[in-house]
N, C-alpha and C. Protein backbone atom coordinates (compact mmCIF):
# COMPACT_ATOMS: atom_id res chain seq x y z
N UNK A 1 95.09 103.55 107.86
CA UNK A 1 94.33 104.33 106.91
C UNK A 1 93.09 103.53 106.53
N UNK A 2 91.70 104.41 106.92
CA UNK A 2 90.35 103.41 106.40
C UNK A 2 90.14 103.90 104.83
N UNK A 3 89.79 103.21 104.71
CA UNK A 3 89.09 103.30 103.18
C UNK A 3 87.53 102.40 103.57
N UNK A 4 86.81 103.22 102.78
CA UNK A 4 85.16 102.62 102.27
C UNK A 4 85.05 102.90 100.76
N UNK A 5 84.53 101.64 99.97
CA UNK A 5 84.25 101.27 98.93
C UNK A 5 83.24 101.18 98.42
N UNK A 6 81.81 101.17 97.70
CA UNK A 6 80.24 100.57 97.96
C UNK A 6 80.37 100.84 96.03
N UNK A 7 79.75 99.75 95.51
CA UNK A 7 79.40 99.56 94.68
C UNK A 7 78.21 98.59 94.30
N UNK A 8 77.79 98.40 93.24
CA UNK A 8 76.84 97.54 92.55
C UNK A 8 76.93 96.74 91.33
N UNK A 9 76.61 95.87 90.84
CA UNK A 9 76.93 95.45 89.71
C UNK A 9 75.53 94.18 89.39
N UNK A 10 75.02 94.69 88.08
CA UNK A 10 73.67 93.92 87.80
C UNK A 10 74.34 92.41 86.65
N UNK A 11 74.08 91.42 87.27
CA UNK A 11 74.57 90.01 86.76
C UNK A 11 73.93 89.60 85.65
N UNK A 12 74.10 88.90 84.60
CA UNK A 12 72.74 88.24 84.07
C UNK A 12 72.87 87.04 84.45
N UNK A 13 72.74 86.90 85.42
CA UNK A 13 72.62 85.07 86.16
C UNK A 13 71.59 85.13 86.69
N UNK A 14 70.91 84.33 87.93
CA UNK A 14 69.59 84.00 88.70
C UNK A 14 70.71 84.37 89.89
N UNK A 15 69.59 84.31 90.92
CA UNK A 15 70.12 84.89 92.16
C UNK A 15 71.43 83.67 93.02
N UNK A 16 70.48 82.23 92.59
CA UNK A 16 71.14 81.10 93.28
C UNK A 16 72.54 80.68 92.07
N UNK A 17 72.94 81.24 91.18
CA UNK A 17 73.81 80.78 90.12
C UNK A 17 75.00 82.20 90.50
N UNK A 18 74.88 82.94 90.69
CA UNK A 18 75.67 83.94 91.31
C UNK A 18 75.52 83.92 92.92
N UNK A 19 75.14 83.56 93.34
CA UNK A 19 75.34 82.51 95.29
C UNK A 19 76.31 82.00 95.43
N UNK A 20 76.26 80.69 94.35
CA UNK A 20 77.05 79.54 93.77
C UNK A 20 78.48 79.76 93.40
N UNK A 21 78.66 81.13 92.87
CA UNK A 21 79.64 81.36 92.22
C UNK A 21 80.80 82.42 93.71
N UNK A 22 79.78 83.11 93.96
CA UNK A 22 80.61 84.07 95.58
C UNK A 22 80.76 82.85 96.63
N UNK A 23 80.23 81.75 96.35
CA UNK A 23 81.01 80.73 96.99
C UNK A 23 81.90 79.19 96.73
N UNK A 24 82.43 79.56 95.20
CA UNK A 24 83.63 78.63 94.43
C UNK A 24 85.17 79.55 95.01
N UNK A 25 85.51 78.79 95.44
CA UNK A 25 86.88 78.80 95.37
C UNK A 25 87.86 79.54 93.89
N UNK A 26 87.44 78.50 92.82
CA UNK A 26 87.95 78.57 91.91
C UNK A 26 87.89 79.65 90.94
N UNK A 27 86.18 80.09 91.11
CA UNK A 27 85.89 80.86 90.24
C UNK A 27 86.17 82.08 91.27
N UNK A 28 86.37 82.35 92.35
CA UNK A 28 86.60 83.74 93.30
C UNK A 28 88.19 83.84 92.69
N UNK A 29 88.80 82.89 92.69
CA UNK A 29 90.61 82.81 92.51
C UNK A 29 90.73 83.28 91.08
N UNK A 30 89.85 83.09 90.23
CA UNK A 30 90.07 83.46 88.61
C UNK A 30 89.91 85.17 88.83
N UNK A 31 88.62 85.38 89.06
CA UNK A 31 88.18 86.45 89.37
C UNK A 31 89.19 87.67 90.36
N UNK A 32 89.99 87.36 90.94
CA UNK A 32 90.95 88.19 91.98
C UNK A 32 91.62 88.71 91.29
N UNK A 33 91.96 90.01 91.17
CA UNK A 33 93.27 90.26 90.43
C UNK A 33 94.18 90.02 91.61
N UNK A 34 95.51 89.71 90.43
CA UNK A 34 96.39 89.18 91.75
C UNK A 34 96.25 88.03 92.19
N UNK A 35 95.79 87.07 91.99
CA UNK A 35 95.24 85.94 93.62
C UNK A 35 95.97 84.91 92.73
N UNK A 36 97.03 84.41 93.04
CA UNK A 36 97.98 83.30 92.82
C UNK A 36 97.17 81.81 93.82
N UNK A 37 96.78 82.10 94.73
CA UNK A 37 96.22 80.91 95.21
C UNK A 37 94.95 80.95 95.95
N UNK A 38 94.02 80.19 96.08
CA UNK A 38 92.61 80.10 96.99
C UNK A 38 92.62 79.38 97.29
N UNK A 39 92.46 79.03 98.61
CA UNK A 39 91.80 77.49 98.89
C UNK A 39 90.89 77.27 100.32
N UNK A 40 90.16 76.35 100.28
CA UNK A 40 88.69 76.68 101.30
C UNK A 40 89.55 75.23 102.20
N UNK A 41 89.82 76.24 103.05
CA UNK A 41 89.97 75.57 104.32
C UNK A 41 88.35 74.58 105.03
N UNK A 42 87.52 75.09 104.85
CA UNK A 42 86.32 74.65 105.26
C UNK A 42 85.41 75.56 104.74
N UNK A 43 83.45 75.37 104.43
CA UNK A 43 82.45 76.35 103.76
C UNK A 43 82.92 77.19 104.20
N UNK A 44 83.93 78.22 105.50
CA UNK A 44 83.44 79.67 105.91
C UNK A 44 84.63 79.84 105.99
N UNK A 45 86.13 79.56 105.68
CA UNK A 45 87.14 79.63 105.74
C UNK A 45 88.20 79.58 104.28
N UNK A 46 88.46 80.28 104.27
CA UNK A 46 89.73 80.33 103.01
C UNK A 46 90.94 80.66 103.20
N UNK A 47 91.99 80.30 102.78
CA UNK A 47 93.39 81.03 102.45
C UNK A 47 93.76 81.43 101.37
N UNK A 48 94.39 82.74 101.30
CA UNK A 48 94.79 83.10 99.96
C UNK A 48 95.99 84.07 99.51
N UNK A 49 96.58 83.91 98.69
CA UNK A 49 97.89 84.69 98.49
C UNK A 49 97.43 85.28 97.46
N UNK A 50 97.98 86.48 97.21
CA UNK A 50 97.11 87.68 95.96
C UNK A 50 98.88 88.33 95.88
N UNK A 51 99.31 88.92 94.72
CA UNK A 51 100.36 90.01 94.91
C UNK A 51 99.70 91.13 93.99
N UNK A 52 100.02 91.97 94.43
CA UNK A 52 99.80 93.23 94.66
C UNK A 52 100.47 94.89 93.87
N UNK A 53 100.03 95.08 93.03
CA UNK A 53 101.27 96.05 93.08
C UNK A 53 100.64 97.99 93.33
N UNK A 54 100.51 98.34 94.31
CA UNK A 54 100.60 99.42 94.38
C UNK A 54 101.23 100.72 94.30
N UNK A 55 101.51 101.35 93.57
CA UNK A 55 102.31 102.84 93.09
C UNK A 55 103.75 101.63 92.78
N UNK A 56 104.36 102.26 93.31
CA UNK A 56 105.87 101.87 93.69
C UNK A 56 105.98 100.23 93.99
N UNK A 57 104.82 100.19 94.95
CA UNK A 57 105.30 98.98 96.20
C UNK A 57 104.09 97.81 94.86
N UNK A 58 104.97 96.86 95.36
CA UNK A 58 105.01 95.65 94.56
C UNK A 58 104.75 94.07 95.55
N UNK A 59 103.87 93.45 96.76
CA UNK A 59 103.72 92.88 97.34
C UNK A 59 102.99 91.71 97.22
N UNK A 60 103.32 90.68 98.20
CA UNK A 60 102.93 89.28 98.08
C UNK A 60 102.16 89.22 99.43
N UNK A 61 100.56 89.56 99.47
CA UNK A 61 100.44 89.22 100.76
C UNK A 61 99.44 87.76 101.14
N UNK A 62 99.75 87.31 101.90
CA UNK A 62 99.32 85.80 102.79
C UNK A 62 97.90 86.34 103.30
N UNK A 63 97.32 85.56 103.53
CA UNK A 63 95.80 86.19 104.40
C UNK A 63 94.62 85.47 104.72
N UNK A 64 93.88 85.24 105.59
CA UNK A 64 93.06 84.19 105.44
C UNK A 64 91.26 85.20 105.30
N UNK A 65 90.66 84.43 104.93
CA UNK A 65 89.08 85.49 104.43
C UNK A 65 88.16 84.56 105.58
N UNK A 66 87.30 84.67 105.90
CA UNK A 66 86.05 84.40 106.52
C UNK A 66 85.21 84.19 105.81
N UNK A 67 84.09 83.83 105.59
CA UNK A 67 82.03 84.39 105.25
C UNK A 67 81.37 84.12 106.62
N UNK A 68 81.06 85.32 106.80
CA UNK A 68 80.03 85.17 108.58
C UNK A 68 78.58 86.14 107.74
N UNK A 69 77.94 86.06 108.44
CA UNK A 69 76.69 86.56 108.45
C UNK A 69 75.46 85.79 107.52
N UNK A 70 76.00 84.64 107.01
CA UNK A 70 75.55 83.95 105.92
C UNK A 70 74.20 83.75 105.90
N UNK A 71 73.32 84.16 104.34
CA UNK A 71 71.84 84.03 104.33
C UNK A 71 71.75 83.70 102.94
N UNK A 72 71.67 82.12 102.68
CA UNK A 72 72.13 81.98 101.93
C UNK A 72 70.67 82.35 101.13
N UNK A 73 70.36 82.40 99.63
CA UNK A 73 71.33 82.86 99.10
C UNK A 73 71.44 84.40 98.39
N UNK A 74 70.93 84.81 99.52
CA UNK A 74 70.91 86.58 99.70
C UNK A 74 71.75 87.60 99.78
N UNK A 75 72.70 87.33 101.34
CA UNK A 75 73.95 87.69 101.70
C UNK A 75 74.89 87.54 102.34
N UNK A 76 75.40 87.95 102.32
CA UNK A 76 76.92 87.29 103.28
C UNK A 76 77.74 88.44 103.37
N UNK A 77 78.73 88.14 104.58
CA UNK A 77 79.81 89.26 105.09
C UNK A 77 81.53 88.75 104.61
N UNK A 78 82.18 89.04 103.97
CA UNK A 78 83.63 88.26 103.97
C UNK A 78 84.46 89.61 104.64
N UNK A 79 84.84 88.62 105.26
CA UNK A 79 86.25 89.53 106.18
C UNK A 79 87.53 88.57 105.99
N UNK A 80 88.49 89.47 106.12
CA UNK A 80 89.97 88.99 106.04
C UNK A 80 91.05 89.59 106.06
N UNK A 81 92.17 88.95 106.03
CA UNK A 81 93.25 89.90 106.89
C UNK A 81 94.28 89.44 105.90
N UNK A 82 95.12 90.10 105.24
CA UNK A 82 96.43 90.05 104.71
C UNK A 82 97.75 90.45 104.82
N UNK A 83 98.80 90.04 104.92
CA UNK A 83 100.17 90.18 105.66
C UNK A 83 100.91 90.47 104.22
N UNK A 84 101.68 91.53 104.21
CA UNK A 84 102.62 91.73 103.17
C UNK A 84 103.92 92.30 103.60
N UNK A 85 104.25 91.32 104.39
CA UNK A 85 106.09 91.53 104.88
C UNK A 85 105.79 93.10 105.49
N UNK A 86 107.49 93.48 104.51
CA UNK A 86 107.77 94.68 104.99
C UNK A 86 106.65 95.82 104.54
N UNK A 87 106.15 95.73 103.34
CA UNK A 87 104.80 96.44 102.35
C UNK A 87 104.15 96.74 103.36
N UNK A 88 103.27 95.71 104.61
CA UNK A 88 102.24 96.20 105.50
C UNK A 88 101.15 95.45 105.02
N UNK A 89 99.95 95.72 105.92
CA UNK A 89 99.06 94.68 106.28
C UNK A 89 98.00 95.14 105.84
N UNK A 90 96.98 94.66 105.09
CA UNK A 90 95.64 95.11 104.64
C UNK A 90 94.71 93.88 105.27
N UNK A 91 93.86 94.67 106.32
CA UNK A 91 92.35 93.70 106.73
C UNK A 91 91.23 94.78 106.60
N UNK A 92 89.94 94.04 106.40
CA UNK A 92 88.67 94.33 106.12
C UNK A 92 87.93 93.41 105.67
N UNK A 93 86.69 94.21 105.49
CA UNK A 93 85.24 93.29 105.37
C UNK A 93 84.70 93.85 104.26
N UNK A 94 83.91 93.30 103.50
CA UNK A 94 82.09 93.37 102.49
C UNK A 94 81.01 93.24 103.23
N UNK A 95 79.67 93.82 102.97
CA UNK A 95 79.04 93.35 102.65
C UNK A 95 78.47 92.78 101.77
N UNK A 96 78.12 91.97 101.31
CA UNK A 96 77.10 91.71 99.93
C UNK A 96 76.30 91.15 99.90
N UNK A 97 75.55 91.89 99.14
CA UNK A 97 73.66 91.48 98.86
C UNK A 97 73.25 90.93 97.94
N UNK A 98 72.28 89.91 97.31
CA UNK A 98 72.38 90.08 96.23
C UNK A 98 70.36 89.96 96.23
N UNK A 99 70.44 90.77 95.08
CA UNK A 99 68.42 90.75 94.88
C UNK A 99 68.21 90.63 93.44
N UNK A 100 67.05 89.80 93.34
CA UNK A 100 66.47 89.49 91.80
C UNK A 100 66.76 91.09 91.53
N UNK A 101 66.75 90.87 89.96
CA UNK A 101 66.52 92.11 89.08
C UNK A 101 66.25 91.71 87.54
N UNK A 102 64.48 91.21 87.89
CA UNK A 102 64.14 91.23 86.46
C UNK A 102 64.98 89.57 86.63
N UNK A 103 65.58 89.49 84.85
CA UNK A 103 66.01 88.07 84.69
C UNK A 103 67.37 87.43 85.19
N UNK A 104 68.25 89.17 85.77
CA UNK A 104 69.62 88.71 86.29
C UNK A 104 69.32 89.27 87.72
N UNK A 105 70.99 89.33 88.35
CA UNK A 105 70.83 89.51 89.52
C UNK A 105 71.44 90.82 89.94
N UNK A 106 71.02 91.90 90.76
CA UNK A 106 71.92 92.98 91.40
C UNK A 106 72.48 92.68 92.61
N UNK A 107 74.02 92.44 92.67
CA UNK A 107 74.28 92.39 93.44
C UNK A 107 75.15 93.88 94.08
N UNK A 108 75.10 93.87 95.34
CA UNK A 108 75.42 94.91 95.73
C UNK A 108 76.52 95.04 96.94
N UNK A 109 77.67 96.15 97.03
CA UNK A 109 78.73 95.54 97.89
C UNK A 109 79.11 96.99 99.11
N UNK A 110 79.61 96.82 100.15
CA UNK A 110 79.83 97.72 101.02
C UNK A 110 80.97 97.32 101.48
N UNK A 111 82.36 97.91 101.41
CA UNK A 111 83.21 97.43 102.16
C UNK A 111 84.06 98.14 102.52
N UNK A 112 84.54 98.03 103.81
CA UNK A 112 85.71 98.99 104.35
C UNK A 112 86.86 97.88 104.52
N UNK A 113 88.08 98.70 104.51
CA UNK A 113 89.61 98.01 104.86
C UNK A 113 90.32 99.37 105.57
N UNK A 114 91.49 98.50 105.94
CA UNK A 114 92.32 99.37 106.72
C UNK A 114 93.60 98.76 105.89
N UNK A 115 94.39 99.70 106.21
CA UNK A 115 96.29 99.19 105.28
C UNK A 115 97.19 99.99 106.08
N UNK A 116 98.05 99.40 106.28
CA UNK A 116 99.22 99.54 107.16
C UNK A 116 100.47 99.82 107.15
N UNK A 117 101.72 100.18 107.28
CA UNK A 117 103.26 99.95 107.05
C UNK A 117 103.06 100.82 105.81
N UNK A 118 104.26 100.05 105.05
CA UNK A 118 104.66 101.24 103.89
C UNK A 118 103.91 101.40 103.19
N UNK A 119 102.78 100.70 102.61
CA UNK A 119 101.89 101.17 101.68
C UNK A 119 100.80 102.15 102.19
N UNK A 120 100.39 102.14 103.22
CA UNK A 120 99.92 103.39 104.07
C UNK A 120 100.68 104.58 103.87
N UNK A 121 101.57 104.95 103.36
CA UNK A 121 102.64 105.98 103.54
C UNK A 121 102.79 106.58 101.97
N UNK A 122 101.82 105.31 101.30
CA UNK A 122 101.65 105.82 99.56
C UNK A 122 100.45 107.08 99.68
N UNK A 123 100.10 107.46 100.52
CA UNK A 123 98.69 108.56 100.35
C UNK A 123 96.99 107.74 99.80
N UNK A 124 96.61 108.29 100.51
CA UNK A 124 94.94 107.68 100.78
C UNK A 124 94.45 108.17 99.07
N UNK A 125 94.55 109.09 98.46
CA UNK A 125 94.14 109.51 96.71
C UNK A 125 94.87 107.75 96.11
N UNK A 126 95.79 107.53 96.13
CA UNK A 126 97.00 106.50 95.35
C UNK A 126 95.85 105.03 96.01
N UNK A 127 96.05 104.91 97.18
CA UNK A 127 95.40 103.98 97.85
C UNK A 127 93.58 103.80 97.63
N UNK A 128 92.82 104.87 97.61
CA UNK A 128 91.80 104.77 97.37
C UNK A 128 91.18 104.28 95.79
N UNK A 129 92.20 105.34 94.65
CA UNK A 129 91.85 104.75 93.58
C UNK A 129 92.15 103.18 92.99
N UNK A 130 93.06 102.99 93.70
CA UNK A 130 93.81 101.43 93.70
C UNK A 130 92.79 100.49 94.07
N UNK A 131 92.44 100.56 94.78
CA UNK A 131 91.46 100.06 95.40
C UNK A 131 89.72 99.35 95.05
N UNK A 132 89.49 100.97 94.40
CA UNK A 132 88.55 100.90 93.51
C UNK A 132 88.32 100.17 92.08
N UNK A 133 89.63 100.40 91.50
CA UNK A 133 90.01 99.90 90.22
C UNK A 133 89.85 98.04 90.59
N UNK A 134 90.72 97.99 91.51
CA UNK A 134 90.43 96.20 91.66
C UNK A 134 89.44 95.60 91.89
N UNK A 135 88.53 96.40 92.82
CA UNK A 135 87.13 95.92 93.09
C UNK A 135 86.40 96.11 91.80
N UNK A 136 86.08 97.37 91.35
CA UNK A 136 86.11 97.07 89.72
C UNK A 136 86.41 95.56 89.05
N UNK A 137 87.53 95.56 88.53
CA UNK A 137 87.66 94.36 87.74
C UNK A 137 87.64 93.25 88.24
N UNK A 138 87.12 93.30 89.89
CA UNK A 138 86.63 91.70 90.38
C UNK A 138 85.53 91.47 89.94
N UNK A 139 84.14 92.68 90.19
CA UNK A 139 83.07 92.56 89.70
C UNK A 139 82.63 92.58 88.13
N UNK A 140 83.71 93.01 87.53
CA UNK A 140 83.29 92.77 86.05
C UNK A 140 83.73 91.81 85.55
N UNK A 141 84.79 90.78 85.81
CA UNK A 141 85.13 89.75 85.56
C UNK A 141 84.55 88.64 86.39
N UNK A 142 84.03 88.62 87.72
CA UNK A 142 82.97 87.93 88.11
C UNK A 142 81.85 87.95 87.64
N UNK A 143 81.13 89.08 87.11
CA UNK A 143 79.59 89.43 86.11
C UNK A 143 79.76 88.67 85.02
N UNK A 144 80.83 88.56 84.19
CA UNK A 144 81.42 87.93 83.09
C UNK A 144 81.42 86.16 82.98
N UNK A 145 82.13 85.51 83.93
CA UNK A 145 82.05 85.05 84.17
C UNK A 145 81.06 83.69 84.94
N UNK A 146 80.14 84.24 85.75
CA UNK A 146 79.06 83.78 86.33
C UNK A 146 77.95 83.88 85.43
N UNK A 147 78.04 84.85 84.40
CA UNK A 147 76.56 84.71 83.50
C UNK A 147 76.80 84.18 82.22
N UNK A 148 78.39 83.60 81.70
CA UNK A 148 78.82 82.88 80.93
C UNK A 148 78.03 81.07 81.18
């Protein structure tokens, strides 16, 4: 099941202070709902465990993220793949942009995923709003955060 996501969210940071921040470890791991662990394997590599709870289904999934397309400190692509046992598998990508705006920053996001096994079987309405809601409160608690 695909899902596409696209949102925006205007920062009050500078462009290179929200760069800085889509590439901390620490502050991406605060920012996750869910994300029990982050850690940067190397600049373009991460691992991370997030749990999950969708409708019913309640999951722990494993997964490793990417950043390819890197310009710094404009945009970048994160892709990644997550394993949740019997639950099923969620991989996909972002884009994100980010452009002055005035004294903060707009950053801007495009992303598709795919989901698999039993949580695929929750219906694309259940799955889509789920979805949305988290990306939601990544970006408002990252906006929060980064211009703190």
């Amino acid at each position: 099941m695909a899902l596409v996501i696209e949102g925006s969210e205007r920062i009050a940071a500078p462009v290179e202070k929200v760069w800085a921040g889509l590439n901390d470890a620490e502050m991406l791991k605060a920012c996750i709902p869910g994300c029990e662990s982050l850690s940067k394997n190397s600049d373009t590599d991460l691992a991370a465990t997030v749990v999950l709870k969708i409708g019913p289904i309640k999951a722990t999934f494993q997964g490793e993220v990417k950043l390819l397309n890197l310009n710094p400190p404009h945009s970048y692509t994160i892709s990644g793949e997550g394993k949740g046992g019997i639950a099923g598998f969620a991989k996909g990508g972002a884009d994100v942009t980010l452009a002055p705006d005035g004294d903060g920053t707009l950053l801007t996001y495009a992303a598709k995923a795919d989901v698999g096994g039993k949580i695929a079987q929750l219906g694309s309405r259940l799955i889509d709003s789920t979805a949305k809601k988290l990306a939601g409160q990544f970006f408002t608690s990252f906006a929060a955060k980064v211009s703190s």
